[in-house]
Protein backbone atom coordinates (compact mmCIF):
# COMPACT_ATOMS: atom_id res chain seq x y z
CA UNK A 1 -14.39 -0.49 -1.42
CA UNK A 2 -14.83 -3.47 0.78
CA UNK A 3 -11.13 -3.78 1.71
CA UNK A 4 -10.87 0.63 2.12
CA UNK A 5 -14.07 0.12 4.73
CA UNK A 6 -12.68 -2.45 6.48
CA UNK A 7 -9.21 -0.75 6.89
CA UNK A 8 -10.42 1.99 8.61
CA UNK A 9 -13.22 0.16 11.01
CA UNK A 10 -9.59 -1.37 11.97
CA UNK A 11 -8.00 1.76 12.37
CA UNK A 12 -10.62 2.96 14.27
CA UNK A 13 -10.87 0.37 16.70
CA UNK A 14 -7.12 0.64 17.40
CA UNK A 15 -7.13 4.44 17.87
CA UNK A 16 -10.53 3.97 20.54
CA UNK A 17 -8.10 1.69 22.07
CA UNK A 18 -5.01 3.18 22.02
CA UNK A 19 -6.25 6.55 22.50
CA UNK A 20 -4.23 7.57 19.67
CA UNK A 21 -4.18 8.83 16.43
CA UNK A 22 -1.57 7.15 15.10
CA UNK A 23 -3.73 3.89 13.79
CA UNK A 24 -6.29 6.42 11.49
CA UNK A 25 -2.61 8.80 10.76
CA UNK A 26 -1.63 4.77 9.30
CA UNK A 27 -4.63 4.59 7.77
CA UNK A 28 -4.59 7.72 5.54
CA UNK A 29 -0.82 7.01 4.57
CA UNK A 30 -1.56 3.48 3.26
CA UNK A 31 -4.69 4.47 1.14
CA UNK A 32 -2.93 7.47 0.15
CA UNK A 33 -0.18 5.71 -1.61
CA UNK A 34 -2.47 2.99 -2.94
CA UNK A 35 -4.58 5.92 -4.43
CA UNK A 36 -1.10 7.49 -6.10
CA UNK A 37 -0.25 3.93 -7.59
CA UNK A 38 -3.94 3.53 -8.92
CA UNK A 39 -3.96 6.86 -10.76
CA UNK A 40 -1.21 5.64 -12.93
CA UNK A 41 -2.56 2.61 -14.77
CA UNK A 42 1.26 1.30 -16.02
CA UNK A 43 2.54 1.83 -12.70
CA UNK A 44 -0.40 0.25 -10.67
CA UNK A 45 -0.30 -3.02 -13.72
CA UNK A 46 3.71 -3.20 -12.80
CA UNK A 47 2.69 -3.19 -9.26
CA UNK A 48 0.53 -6.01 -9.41
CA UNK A 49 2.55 -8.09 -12.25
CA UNK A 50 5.15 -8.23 -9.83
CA UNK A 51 3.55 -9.33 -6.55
CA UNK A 52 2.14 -11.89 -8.66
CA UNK A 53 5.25 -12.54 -9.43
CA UNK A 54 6.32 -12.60 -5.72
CA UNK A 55 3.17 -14.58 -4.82
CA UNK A 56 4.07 -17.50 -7.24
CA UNK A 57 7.35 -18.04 -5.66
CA UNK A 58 8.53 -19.73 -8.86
CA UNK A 59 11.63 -17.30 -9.30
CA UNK A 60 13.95 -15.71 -7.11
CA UNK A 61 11.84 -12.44 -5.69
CA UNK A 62 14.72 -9.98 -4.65
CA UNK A 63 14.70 -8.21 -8.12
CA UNK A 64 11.04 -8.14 -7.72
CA UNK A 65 10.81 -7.36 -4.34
CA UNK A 66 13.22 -4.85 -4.76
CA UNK A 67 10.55 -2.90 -7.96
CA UNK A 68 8.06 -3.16 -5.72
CA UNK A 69 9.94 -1.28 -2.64
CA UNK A 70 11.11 1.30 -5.65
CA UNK A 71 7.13 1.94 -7.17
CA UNK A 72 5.87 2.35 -3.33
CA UNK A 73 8.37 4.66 -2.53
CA UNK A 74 7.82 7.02 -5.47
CA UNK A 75 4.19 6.88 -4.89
CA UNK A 76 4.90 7.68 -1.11
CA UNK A 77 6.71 10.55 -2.07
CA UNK A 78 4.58 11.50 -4.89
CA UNK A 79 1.74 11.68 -2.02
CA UNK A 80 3.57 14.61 -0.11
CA UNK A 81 3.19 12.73 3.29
């Protein structure tokens, strides 16, 4: 909850300064597809075995990298946005 308030006290400060929505229309998108990869526990423990895997930098990440892209753009699409 911590990281979902501070989010949009960022996005809100950057639309008040921009005088645009475009920061909060950010804001929903990103929570939205975090939300869509949390509902699915196997998909959201995929999701983070592999940016740990990323984040140890032990093995080559393309393969990885290239999961991850895959999960977040099913979950983006799943989302309807």
């Amino acid at each position: 909850m911590p990281d979902l308030t501070q989010h949009l006290f960022e996005a809100t400060t950057s639309a008040q300064q921009a005088q645009s929505l475009a920061p909060l229309r950010a804001f929903i998108h990103s929570w939205a597809v975090f939300v869509e990869i949390e509902r699915h526990p196997r998909r959201a423990a995929r999701l983070h075995a592999l940016e740990r895997l990323v984040q140890e930098g032990t093995d080559d990440p393309a393969s990885a990298l290239a999961e991850i892209q895959q999960i977040l753009d099913k979950a983006e699409a799943e989302t309807g946005l």
